[in-house]
C-alpha atoms as a PDB file:
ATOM      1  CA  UNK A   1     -25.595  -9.166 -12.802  1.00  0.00           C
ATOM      2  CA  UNK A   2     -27.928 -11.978 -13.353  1.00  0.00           C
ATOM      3  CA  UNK A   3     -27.622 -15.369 -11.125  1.00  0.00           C
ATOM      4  CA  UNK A   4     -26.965 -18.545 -12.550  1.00  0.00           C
ATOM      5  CA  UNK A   5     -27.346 -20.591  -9.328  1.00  0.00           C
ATOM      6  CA  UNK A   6     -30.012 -19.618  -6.421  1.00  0.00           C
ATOM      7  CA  UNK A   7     -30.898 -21.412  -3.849  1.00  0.00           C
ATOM      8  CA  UNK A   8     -33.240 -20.232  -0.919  1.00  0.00           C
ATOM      9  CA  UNK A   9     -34.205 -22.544   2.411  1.00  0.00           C
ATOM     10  CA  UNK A  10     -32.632 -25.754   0.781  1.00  0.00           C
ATOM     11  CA  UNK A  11     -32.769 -28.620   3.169  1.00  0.00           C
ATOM     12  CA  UNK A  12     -31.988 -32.256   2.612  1.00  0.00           C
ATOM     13  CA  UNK A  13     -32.755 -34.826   5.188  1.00  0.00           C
ATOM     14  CA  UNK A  14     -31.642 -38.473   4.841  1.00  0.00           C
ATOM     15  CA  UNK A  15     -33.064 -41.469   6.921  1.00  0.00           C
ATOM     16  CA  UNK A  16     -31.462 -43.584   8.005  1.00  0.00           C
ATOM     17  CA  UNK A  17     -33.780 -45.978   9.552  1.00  0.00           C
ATOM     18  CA  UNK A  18     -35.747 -44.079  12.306  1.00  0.00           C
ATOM     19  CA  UNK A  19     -33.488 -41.442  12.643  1.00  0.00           C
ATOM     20  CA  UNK A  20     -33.081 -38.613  10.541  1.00  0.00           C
ATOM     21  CA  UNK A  21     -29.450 -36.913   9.563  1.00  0.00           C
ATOM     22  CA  UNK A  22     -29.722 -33.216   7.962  1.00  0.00           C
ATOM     23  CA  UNK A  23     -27.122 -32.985   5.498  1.00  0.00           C
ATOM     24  CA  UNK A  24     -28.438 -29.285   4.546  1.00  0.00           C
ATOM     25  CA  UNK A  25     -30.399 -26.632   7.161  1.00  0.00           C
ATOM     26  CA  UNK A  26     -32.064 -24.032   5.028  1.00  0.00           C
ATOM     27  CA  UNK A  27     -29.107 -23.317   2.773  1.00  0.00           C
ATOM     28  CA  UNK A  28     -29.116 -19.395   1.103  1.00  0.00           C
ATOM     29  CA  UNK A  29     -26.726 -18.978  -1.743  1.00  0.00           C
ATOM     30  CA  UNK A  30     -26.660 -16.441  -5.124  1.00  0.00           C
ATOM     31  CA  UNK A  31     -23.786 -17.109  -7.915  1.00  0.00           C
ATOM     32  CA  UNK A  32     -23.751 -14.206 -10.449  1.00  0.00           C
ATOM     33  CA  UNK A  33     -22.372 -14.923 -14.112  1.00  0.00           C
ATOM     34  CA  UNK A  34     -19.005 -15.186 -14.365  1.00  0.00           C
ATOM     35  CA  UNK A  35     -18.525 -15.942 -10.217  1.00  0.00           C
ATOM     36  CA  UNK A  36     -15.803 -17.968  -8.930  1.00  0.00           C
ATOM     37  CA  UNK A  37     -17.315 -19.737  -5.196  1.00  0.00           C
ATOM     38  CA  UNK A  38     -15.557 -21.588  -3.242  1.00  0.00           C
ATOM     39  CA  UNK A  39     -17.478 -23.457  -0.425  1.00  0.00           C
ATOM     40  CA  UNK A  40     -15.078 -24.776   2.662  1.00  0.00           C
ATOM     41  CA  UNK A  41     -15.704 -26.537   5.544  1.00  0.00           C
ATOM     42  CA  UNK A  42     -14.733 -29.848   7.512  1.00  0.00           C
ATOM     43  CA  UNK A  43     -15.776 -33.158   6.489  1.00  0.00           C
ATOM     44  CA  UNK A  44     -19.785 -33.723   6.461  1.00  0.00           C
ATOM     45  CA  UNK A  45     -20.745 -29.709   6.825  1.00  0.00           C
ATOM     46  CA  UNK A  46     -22.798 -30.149   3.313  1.00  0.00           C
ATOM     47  CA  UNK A  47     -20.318 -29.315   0.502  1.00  0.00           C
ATOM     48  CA  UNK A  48     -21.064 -31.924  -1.425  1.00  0.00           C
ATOM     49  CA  UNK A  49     -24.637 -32.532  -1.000  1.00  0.00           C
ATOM     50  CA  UNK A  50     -25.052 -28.627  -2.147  1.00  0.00           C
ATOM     51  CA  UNK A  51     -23.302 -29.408  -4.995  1.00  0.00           C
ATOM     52  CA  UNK A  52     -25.139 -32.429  -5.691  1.00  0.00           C
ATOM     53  CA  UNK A  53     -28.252 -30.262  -5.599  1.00  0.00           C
ATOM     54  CA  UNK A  54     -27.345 -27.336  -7.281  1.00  0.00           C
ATOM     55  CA  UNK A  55     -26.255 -29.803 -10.486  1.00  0.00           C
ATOM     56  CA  UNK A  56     -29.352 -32.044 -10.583  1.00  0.00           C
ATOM     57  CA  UNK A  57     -28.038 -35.315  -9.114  1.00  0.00           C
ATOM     58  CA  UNK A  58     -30.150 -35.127  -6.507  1.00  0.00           C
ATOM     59  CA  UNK A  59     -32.960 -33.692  -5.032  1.00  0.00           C
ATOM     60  CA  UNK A  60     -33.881 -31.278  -1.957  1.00  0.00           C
ATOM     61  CA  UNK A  61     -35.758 -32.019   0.786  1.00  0.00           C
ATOM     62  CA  UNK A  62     -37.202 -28.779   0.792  1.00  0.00           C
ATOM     63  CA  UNK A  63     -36.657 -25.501  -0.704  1.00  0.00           C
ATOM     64  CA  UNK A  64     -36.078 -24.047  -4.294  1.00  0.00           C
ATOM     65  CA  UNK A  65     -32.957 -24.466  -6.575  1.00  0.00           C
ATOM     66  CA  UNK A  66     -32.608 -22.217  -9.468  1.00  0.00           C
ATOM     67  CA  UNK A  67     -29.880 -22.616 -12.200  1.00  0.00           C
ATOM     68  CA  UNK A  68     -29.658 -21.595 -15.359  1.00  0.00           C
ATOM     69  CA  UNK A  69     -33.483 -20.083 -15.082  1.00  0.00           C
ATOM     70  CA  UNK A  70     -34.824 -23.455 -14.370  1.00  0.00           C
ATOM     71  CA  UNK A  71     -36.683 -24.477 -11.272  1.00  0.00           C
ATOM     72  CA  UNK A  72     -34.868 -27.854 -10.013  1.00  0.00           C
ATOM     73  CA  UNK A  73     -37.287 -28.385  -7.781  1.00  0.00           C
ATOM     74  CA  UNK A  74     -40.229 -28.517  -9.737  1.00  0.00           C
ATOM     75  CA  UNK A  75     -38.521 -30.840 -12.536  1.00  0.00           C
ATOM     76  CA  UNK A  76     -38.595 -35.106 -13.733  1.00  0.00           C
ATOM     77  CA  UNK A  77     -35.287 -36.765 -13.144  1.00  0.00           C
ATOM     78  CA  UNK A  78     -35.511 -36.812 -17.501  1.00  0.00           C
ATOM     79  CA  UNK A  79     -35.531 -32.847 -17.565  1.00  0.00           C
ATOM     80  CA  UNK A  80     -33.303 -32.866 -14.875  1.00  0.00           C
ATOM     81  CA  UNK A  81     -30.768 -34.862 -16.993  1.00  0.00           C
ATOM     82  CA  UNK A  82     -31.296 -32.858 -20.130  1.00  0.00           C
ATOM     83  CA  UNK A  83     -30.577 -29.667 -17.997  1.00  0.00           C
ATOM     84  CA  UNK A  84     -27.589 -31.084 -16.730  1.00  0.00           C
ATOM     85  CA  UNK A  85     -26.415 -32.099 -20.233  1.00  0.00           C
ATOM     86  CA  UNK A  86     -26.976 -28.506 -21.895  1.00  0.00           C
ATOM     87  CA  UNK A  87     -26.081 -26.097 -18.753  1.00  0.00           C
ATOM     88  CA  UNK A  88     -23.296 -27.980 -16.329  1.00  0.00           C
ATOM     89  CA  UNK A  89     -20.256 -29.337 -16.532  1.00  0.00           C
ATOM     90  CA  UNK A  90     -18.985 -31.377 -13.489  1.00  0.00           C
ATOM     91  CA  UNK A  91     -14.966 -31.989 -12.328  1.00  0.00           C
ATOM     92  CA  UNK A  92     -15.088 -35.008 -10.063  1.00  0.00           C
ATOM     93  CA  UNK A  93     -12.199 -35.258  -7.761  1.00  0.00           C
ATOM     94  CA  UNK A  94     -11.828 -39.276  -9.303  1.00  0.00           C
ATOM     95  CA  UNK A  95     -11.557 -37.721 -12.638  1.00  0.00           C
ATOM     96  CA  UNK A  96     -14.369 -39.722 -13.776  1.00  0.00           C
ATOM     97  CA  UNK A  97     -13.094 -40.361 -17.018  1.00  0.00           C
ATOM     98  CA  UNK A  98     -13.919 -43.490 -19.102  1.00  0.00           C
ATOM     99  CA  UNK A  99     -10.476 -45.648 -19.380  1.00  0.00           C
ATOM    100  CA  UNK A 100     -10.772 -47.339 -22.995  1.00  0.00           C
ATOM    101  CA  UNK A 101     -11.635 -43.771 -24.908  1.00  0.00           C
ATOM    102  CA  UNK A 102      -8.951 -41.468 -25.802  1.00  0.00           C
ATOM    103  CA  UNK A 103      -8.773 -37.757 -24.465  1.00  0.00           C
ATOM    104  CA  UNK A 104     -10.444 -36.688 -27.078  1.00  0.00           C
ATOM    105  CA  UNK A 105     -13.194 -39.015 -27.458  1.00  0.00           C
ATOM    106  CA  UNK A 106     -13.833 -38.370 -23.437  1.00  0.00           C
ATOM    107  CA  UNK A 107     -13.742 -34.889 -24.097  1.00  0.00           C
ATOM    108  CA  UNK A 108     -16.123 -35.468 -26.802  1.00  0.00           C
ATOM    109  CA  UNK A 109     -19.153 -37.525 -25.429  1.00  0.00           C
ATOM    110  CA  UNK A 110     -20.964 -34.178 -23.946  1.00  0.00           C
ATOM    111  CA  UNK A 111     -21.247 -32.946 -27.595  1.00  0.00           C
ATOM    112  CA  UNK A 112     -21.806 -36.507 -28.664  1.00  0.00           C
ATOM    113  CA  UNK A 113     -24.823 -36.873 -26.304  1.00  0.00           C
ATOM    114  CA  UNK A 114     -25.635 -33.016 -27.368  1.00  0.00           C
ATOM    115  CA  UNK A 115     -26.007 -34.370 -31.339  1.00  0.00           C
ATOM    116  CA  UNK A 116     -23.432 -32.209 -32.424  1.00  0.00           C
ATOM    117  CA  UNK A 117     -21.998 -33.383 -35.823  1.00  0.00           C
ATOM    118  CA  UNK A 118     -18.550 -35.376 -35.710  1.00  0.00           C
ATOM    119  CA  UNK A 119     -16.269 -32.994 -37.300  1.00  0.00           C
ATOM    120  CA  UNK A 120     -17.639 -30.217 -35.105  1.00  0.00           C
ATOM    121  CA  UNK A 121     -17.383 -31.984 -31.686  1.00  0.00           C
ATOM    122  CA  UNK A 122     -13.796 -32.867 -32.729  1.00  0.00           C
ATOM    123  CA  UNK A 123     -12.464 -29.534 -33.659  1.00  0.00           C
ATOM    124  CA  UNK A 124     -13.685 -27.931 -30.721  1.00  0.00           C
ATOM    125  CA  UNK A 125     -12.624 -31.210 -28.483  1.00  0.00           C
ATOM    126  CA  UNK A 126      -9.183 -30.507 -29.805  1.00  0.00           C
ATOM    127  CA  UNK A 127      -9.273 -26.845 -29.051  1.00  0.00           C
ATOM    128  CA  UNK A 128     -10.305 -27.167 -25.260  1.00  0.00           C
ATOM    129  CA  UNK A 129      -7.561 -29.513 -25.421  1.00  0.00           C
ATOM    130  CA  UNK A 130      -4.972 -26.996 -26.870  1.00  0.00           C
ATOM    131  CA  UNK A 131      -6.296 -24.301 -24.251  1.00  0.00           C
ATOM    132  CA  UNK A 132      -5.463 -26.490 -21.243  1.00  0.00           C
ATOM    133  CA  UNK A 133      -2.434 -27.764 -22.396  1.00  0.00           C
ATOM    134  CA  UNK A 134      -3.090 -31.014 -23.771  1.00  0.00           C
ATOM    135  CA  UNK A 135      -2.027 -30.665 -27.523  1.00  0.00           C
ATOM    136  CA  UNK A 136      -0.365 -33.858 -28.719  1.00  0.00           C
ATOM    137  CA  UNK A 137      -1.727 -36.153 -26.073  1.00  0.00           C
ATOM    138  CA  UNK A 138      -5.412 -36.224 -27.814  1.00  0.00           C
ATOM    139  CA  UNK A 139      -4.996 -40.139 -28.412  1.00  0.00           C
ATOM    140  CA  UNK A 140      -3.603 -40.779 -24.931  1.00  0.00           C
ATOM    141  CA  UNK A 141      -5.969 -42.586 -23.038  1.00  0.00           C
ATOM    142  CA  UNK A 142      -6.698 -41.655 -19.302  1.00  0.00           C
ATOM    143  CA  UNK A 143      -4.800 -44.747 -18.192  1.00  0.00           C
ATOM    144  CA  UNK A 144      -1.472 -43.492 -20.053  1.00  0.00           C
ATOM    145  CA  UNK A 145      -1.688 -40.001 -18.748  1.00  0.00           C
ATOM    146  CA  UNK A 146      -0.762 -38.236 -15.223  1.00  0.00           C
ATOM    147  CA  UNK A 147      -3.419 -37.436 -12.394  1.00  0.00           C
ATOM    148  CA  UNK A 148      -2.648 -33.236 -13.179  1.00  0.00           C
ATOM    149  CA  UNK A 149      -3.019 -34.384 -16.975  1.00  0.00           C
ATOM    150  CA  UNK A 150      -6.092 -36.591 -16.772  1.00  0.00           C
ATOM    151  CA  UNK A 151      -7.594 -33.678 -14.247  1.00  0.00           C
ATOM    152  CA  UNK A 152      -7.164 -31.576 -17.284  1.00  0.00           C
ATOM    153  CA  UNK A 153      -9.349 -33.855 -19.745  1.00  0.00           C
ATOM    154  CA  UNK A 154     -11.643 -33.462 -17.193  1.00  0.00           C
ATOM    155  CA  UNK A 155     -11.924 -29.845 -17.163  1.00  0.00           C
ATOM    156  CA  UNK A 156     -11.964 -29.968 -20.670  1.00  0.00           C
ATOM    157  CA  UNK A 157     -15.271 -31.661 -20.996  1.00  0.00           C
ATOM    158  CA  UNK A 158     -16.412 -30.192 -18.601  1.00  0.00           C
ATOM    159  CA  UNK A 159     -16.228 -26.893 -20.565  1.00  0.00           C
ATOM    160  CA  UNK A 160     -16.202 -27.578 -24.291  1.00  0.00           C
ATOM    161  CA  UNK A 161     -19.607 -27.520 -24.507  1.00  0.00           C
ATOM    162  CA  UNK A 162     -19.790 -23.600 -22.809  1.00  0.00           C
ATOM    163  CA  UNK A 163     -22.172 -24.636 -19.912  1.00  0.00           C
ATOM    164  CA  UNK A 164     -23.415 -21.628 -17.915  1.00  0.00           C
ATOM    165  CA  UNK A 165     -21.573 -23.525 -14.876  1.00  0.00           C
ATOM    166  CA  UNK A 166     -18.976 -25.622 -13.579  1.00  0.00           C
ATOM    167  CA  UNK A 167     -19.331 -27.290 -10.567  1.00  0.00           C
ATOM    168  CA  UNK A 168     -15.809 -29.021  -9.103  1.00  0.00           C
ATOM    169  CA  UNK A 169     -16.072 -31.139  -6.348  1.00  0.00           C
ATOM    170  CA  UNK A 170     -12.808 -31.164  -4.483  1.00  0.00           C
ATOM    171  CA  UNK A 171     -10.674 -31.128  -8.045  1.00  0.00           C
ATOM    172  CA  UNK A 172      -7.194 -31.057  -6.701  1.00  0.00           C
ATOM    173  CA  UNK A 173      -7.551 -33.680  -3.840  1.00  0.00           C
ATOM    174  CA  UNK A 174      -5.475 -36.188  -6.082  1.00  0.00           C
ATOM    175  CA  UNK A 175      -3.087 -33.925  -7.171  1.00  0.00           C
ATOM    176  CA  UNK A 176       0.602 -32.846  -6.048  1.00  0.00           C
ATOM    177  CA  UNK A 177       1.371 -29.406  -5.174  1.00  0.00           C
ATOM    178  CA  UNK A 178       2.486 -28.043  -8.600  1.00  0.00           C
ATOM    179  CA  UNK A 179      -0.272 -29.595 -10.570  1.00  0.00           C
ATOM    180  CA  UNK A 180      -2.577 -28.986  -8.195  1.00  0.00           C
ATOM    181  CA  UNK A 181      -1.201 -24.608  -8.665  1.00  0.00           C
ATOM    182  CA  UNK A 182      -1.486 -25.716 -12.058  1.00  0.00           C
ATOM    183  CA  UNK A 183      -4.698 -26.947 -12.492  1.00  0.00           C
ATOM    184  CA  UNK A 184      -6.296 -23.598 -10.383  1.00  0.00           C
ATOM    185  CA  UNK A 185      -4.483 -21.042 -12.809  1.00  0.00           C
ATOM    186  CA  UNK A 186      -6.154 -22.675 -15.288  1.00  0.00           C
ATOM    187  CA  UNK A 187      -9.248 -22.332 -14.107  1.00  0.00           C
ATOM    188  CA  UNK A 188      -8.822 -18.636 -12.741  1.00  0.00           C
ATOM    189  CA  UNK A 189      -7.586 -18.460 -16.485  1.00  0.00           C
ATOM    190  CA  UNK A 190     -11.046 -20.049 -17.715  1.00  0.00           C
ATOM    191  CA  UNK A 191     -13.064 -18.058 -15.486  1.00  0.00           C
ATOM    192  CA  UNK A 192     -11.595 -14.138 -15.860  1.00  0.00           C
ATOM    193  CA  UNK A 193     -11.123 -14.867 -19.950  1.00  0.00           C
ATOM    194  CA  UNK A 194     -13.963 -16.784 -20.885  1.00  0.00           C
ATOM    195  CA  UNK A 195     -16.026 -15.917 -17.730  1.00  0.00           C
ATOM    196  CA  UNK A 196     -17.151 -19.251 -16.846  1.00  0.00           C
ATOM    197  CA  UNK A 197     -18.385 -19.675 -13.918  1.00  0.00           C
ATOM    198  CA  UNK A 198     -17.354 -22.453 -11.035  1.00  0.00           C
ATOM    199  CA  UNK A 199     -18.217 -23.709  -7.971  1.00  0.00           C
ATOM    200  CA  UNK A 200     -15.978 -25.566  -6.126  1.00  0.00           C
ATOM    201  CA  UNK A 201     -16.334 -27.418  -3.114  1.00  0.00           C
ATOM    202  CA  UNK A 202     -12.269 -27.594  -1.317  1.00  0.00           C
ATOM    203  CA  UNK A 203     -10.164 -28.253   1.326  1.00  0.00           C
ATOM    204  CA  UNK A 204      -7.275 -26.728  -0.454  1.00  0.00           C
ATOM    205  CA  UNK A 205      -5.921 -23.025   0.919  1.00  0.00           C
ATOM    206  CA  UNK A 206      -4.794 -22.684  -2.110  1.00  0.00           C
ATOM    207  CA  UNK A 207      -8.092 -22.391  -4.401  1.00  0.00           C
ATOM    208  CA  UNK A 208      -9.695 -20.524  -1.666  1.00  0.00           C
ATOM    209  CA  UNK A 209      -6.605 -17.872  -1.898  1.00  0.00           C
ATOM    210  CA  UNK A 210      -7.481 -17.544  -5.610  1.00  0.00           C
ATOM    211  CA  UNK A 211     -11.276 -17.658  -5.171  1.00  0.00           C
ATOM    212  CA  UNK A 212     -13.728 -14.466  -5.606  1.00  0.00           C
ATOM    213  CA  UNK A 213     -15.581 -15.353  -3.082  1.00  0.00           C
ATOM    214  CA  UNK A 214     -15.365 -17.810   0.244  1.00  0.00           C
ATOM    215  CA  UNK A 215     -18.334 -19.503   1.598  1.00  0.00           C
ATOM    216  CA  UNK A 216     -18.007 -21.319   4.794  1.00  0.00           C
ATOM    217  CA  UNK A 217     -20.253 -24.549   5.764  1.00  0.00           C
ATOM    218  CA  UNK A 218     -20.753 -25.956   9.251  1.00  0.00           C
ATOM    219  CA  UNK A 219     -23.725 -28.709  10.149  1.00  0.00           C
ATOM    220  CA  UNK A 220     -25.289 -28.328   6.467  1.00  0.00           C
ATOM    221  CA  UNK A 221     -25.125 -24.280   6.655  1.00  0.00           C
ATOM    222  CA  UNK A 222     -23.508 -20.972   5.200  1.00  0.00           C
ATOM    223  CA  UNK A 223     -22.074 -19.589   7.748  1.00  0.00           C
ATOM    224  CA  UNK A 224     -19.561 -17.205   6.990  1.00  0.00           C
END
């Protein structure tokens, strides 16, 4: 199975003035195609910032990052960015969405930013829409849709453009109970039929329960 995401002795230290906070303590992790990871823990254990990391939105103190075949660690924030636009797509637990364009057109920009033509980025904008359940609200902006249903735009991009990963950063924090069931089927549907692969930083029991595997993080390390 080959790995989209490894990471080996990843540390990330922030100052704050003359003291020094470790966010991440020689982090280990391997994410083979088609994985679905989960990584729990309580508030401040490192979720986020080893998201962060693995995606290219920031950078490791020490240690290498691997994703996608391409050495993080060694890379410009500009080849960092064009990674990012050609190999993730990111679900923000605010959505993240940009209020005056439609569903579509949100779902769009990747492929925009990608150069793909116009009638191509639309079709498939209007497929991903389709497959998670969206049809008929492509014109809706984010503003006139629900939290499950603007959740769902977000997935959307984040996938349209087949990345070789999705990382989801608490995505059903915002969300009631069913939507929140909802939004996980879909992406256990996503993942076993089109075998993309996520990982998702959570809270939520519920994602774990549906999860392949479950990573646990304490004081910026994998523990369990």
């Amino acid at each position: 199975m080959h790995a989209v995401v490894s990471c080996k002795n990843v540390k990330k230290v922030y100052k704050q003035g003359a003291i020094e906070v470790i966010a991440l303590a020689d982090a280990d992790l391997t994410v083979d195609e088609g994985d679905f990871v989960c990584l729990s823990g309580p508030s401040g254990s490192g979720k986020t910032t080893l998201l962060n990391i693995i995606g290219g939105l920031d950078t490791p103190t020490a240690g290498e990052i691997i994703v996608a075949d391409n050495r993080l660690h060694t890379m410009s924030k500009s080849q960092l960015a064009e990674m990012r636009l050609h190999h993730i797509g990111f679900v923000f637990q605010a959505y993240n969405l940009i209020p005056v364009l439609t569903a579509l057109e949100n779902v769009e920009m990747v492929m925009q930013m990608q150069g793909v033509a116009k009638h191509e980025r639309a079709q498939r904008a209007r497929q991903v829409l389709k497959e998670v359940g969206l049809e008929g609200l492509e014109n809706r902006k984010p503003p006139e849709l629900s939290g499950g249903q603007q959740q769902r735009v977000a997935v959307a991009r984040a996938i349209v453009s087949n990345p070789k990963l999705v990382l989801a950063d608490e995505p059903t924090a915002n969300l009631d109970s069913k939507t929140a069931e909802n939004l996980i089927d879909l992406m256990r549907h996503m993942n076993t039929e089109h075998g993309v692969t996520f990982v998702i930083s959570t809270h939520d029991p519920r994602v774990m329960h549906h999860a392949k595997r479950n990573l646990s993080m304490v004081d910026g390390r994998i523990v369990a």
